[in-house]
PDB file of N, CA and C in Angstrom:
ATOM      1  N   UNK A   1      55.423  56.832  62.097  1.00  0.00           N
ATOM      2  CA  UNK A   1      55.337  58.173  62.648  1.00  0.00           C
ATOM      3  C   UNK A   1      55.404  59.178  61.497  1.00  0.00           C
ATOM      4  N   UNK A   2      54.518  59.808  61.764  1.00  0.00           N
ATOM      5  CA  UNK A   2      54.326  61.446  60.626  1.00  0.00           C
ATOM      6  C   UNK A   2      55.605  62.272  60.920  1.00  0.00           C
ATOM      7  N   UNK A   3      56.665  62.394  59.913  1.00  0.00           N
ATOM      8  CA  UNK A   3      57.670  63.747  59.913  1.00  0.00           C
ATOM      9  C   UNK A   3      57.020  64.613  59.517  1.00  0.00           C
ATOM     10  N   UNK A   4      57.728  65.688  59.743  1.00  0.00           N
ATOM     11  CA  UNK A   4      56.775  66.934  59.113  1.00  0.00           C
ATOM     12  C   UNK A   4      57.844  67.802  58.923  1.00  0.00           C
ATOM     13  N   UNK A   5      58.004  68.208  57.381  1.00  0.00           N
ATOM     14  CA  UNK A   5      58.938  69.095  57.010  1.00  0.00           C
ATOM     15  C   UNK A   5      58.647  70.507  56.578  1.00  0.00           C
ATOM     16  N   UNK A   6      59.863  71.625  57.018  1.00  0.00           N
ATOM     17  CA  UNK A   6      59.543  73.096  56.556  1.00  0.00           C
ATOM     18  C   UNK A   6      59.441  73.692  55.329  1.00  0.00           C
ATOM     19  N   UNK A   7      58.658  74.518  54.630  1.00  0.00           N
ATOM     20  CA  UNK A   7      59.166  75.152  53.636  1.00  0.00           C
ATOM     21  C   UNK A   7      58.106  76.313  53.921  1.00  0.00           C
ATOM     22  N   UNK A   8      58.613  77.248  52.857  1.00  0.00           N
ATOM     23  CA  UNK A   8      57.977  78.661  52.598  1.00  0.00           C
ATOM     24  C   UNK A   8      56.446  78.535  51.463  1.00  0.00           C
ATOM     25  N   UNK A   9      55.578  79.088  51.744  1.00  0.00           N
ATOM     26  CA  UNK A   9      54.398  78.962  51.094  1.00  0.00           C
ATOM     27  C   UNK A   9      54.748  79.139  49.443  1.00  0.00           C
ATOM     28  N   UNK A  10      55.738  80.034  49.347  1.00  0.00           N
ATOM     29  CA  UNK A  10      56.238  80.586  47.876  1.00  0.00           C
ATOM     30  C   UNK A  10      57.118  79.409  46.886  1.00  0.00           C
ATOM     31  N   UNK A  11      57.616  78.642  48.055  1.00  0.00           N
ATOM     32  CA  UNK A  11      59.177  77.728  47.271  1.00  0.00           C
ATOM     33  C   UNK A  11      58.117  76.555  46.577  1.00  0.00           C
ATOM     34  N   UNK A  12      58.355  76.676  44.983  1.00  0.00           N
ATOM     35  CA  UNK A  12      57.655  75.692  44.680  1.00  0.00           C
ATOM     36  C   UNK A  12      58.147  74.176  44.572  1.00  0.00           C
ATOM     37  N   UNK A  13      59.283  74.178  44.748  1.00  0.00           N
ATOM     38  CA  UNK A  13      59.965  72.815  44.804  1.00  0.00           C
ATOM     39  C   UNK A  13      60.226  71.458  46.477  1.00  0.00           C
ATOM     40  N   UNK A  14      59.707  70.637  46.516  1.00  0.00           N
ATOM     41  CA  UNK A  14      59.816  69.770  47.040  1.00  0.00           C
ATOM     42  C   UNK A  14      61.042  69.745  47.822  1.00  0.00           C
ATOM     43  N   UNK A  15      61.295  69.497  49.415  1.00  0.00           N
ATOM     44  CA  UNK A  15      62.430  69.923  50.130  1.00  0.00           C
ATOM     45  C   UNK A  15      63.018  68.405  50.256  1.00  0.00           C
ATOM     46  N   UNK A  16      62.541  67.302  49.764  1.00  0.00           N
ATOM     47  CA  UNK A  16      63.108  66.213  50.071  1.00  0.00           C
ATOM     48  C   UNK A  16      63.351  65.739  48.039  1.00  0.00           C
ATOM     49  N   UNK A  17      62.293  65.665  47.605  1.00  0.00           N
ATOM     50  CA  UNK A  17      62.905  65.250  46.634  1.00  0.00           C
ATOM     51  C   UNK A  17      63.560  65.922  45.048  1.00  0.00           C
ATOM     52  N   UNK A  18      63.328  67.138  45.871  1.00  0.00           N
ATOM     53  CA  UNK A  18      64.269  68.403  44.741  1.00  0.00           C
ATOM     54  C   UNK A  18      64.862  68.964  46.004  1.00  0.00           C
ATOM     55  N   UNK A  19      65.929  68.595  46.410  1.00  0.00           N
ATOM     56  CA  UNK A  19      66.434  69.215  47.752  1.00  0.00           C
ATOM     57  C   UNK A  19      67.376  70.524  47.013  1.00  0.00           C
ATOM     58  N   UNK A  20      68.045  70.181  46.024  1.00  0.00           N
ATOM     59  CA  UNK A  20      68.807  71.335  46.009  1.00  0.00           C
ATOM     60  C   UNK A  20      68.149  72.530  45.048  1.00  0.00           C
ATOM     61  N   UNK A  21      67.014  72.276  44.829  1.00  0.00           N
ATOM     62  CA  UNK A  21      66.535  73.193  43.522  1.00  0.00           C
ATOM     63  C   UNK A  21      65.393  73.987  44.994  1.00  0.00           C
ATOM     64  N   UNK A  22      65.241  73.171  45.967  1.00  0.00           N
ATOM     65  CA  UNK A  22      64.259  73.805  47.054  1.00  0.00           C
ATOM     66  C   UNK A  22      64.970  74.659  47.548  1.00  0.00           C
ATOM     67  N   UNK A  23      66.652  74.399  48.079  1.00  0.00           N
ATOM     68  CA  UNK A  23      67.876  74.925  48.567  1.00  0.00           C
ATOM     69  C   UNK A  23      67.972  76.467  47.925  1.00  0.00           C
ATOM     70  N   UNK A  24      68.499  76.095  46.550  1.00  0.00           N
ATOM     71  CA  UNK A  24      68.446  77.326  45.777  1.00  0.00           C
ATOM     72  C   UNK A  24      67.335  78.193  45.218  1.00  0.00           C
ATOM     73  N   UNK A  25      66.006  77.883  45.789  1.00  0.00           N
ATOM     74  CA  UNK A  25      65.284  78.636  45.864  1.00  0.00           C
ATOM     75  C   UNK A  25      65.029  79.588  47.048  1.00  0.00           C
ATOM     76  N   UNK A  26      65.293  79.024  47.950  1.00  0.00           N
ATOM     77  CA  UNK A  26      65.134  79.257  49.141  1.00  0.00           C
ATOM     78  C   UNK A  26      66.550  80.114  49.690  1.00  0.00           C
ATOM     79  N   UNK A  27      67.491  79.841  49.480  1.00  0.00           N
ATOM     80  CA  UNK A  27      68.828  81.027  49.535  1.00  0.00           C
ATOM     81  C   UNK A  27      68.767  82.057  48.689  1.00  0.00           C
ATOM     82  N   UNK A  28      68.206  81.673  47.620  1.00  0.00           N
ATOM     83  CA  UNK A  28      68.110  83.042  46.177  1.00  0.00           C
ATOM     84  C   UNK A  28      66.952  84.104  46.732  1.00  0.00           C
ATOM     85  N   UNK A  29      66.189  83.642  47.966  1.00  0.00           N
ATOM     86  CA  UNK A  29      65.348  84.575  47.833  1.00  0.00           C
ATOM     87  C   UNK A  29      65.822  85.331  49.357  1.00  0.00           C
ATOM     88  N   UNK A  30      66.524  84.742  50.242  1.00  0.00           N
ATOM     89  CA  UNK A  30      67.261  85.174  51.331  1.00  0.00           C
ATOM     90  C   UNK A  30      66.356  84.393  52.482  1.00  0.00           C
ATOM     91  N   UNK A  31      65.974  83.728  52.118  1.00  0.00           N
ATOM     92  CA  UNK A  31      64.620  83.662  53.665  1.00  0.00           C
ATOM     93  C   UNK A  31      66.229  82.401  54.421  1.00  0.00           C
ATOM     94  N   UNK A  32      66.676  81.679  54.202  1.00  0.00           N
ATOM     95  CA  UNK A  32      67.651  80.655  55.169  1.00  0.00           C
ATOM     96  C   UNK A  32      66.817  79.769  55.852  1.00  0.00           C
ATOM     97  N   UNK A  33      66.241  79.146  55.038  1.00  0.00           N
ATOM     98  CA  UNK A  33      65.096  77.849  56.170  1.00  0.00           C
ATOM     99  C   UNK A  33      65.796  77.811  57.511  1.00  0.00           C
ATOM    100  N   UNK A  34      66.667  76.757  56.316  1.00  0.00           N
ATOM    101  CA  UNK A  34      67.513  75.420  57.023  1.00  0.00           C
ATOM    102  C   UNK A  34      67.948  76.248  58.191  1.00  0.00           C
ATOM    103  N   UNK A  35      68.623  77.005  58.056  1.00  0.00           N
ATOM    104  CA  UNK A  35      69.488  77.984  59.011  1.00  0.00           C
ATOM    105  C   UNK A  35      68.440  78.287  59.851  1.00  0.00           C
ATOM    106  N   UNK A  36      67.884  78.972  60.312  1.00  0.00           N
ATOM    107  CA  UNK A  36      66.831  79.556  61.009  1.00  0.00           C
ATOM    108  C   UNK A  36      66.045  78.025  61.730  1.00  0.00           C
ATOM    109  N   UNK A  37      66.055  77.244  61.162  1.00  0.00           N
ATOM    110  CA  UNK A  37      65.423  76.201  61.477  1.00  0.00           C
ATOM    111  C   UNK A  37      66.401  75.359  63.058  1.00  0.00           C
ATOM    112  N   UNK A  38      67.679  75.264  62.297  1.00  0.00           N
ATOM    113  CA  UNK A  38      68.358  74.937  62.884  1.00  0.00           C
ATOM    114  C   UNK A  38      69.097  75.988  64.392  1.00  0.00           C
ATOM    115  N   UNK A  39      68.690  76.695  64.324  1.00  0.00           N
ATOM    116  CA  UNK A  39      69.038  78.056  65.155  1.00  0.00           C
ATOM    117  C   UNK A  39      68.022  77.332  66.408  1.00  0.00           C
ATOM    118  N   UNK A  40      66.953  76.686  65.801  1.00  0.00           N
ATOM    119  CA  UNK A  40      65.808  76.784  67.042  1.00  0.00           C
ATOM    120  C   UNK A  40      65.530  74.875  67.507  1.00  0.00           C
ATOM    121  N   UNK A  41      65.796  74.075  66.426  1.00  0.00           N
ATOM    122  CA  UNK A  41      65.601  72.748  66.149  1.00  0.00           C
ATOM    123  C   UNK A  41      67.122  72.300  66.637  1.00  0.00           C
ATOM    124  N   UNK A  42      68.222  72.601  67.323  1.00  0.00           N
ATOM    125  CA  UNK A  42      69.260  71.873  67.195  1.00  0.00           C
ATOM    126  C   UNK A  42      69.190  70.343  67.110  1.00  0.00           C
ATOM    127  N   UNK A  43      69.797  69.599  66.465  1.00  0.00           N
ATOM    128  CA  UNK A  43      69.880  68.056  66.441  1.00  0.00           C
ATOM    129  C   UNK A  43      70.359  68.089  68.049  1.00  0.00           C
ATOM    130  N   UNK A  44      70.024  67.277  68.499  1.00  0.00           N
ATOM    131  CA  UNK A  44      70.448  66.540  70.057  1.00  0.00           C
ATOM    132  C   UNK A  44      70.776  64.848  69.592  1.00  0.00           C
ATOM    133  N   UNK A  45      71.958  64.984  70.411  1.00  0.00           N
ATOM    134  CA  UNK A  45      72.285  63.805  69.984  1.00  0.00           C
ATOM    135  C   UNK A  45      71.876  62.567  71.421  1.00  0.00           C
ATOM    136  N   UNK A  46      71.642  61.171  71.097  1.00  0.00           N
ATOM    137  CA  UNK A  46      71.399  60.592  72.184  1.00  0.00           C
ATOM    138  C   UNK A  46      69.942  60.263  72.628  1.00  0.00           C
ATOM    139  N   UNK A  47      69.106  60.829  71.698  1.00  0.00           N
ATOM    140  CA  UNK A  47      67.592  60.886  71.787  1.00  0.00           C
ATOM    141  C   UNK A  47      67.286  59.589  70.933  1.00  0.00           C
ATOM    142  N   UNK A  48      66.118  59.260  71.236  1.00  0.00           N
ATOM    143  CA  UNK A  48      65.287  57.743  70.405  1.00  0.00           C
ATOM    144  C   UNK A  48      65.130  58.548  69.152  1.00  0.00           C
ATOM    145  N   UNK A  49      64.863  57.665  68.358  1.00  0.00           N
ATOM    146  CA  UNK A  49      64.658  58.462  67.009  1.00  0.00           C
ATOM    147  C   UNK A  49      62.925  59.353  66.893  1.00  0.00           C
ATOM    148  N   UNK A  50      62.278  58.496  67.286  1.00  0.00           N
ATOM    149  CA  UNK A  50      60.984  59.246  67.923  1.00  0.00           C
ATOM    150  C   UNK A  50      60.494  60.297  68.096  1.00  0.00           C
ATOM    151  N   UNK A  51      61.700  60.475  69.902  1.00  0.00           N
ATOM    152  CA  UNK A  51      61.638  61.183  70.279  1.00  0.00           C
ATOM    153  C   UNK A  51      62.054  62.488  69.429  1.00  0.00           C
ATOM    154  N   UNK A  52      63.145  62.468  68.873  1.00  0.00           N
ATOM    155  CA  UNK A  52      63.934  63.674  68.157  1.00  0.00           C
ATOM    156  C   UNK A  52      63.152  63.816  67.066  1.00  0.00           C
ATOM    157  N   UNK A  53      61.817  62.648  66.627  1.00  0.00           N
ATOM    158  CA  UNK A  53      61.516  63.510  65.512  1.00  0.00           C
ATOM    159  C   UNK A  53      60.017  64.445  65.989  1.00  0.00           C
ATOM    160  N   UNK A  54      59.831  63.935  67.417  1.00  0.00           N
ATOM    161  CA  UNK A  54      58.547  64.643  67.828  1.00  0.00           C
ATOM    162  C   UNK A  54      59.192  66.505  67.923  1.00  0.00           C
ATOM    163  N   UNK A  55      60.445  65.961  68.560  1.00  0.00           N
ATOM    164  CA  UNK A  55      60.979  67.950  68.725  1.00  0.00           C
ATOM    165  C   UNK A  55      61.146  68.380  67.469  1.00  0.00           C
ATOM    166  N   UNK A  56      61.339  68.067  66.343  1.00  0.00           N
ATOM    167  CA  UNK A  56      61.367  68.419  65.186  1.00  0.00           C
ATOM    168  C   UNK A  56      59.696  68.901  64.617  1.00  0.00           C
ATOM    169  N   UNK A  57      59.048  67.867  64.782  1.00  0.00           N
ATOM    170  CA  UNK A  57      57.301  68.445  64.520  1.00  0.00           C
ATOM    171  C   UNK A  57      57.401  69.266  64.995  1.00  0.00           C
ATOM    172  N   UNK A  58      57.438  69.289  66.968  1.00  0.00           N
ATOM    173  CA  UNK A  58      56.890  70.781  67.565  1.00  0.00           C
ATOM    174  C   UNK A  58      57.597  71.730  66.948  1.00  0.00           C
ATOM    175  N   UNK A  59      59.113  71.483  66.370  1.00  0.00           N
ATOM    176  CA  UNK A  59      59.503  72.950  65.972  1.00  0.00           C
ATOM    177  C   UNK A  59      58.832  73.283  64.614  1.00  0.00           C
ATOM    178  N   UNK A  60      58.511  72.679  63.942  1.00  0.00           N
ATOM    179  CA  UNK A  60      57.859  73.052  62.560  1.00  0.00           C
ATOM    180  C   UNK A  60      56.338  73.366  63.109  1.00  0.00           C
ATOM    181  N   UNK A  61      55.615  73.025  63.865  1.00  0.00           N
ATOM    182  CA  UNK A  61      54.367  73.214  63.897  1.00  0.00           C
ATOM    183  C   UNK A  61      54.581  74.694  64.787  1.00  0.00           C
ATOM    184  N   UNK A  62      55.187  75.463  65.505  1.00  0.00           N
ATOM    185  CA  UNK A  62      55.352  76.459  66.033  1.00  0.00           C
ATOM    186  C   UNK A  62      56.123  77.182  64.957  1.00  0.00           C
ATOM    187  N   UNK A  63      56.707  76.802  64.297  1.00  0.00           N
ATOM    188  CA  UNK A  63      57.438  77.750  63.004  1.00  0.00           C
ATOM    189  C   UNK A  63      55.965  78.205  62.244  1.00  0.00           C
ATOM    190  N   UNK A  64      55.143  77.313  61.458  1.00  0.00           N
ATOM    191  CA  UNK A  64      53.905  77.515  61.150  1.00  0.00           C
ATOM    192  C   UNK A  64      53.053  78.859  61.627  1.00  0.00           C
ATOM    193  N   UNK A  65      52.808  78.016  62.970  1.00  0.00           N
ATOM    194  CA  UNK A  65      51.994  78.810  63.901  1.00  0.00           C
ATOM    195  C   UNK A  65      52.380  80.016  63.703  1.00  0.00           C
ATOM    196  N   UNK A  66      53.545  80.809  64.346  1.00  0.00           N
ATOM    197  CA  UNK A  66      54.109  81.831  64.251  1.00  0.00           C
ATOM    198  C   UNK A  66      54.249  82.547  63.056  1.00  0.00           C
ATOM    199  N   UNK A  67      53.887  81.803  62.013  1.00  0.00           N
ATOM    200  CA  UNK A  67      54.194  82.863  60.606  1.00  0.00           C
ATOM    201  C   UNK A  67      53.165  81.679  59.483  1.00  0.00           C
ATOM    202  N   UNK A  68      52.264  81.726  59.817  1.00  0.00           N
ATOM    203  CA  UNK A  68      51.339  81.133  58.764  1.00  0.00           C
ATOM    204  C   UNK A  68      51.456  81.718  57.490  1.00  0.00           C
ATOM    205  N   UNK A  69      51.391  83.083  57.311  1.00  0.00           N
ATOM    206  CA  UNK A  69      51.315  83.294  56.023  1.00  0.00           C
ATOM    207  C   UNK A  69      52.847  83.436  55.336  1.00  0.00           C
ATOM    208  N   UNK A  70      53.962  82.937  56.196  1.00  0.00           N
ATOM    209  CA  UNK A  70      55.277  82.813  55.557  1.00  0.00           C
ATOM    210  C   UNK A  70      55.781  81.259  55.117  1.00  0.00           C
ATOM    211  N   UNK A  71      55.342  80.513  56.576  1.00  0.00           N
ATOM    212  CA  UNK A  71      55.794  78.868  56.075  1.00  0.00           C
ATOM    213  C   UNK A  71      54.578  77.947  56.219  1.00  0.00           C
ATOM    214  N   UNK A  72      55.112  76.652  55.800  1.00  0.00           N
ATOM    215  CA  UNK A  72      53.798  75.558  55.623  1.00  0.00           C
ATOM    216  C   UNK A  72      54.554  74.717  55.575  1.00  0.00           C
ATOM    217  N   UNK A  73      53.812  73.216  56.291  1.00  0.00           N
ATOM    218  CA  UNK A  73      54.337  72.601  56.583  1.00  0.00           C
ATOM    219  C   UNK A  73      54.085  71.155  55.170  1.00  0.00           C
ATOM    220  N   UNK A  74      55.086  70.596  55.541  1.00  0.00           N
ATOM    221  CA  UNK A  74      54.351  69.411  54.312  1.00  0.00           C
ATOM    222  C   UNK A  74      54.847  68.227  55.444  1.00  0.00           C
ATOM    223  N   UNK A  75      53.830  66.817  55.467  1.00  0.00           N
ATOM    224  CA  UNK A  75      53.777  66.075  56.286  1.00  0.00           C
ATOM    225  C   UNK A  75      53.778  64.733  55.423  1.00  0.00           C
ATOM    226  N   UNK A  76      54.927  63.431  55.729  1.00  0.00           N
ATOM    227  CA  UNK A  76      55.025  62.958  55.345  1.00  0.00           C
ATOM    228  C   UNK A  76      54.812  61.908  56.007  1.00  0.00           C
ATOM    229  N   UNK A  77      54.064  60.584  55.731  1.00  0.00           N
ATOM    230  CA  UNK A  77      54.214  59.317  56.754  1.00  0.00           C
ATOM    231  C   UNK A  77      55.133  58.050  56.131  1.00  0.00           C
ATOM    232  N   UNK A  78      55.702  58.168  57.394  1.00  0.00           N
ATOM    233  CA  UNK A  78      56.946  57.308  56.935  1.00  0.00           C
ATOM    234  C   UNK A  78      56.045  56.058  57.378  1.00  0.00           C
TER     235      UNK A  78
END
């Protein structure tokens, strides 16, 4: 299954494998991914793994949608 992770069109660092240099790019400039992400994505606990990662796409692909020229998505196949 394809994850699909958030970042800002601007953050030039990798959110999985420069996590904290993506982190501190991304707090230094005020935008709060993670935060904001999580405001709308809560983890639910009790879900197939699947399932919880399909609500995770839809929330990144509607984060997208909604602000194309702010975030982009990067898609990874596990």
């Amino acid at each position: 299954m394809k994850c699909y992770l958030l970042t800002t069109v601007d953050n030039p660092y990798h959110p999985v494998d420069e996590i904290d240099k993506w982190n501190d790019f991304d707090l230094g400039h005020g935008y709060r991914t993670l935060e904001r992400f999580a405001k709308v994505a809560p983890a639910v606990t009790g879900l197939a793994d699947a399932e919880e990662q399909r609500n995770i796409n839809a929330a990144v692909d509607d984060f997208v949608r909604l602000n194309p020229e702010f975030y982009k998505k990067i898609v990874i196949d596990d």
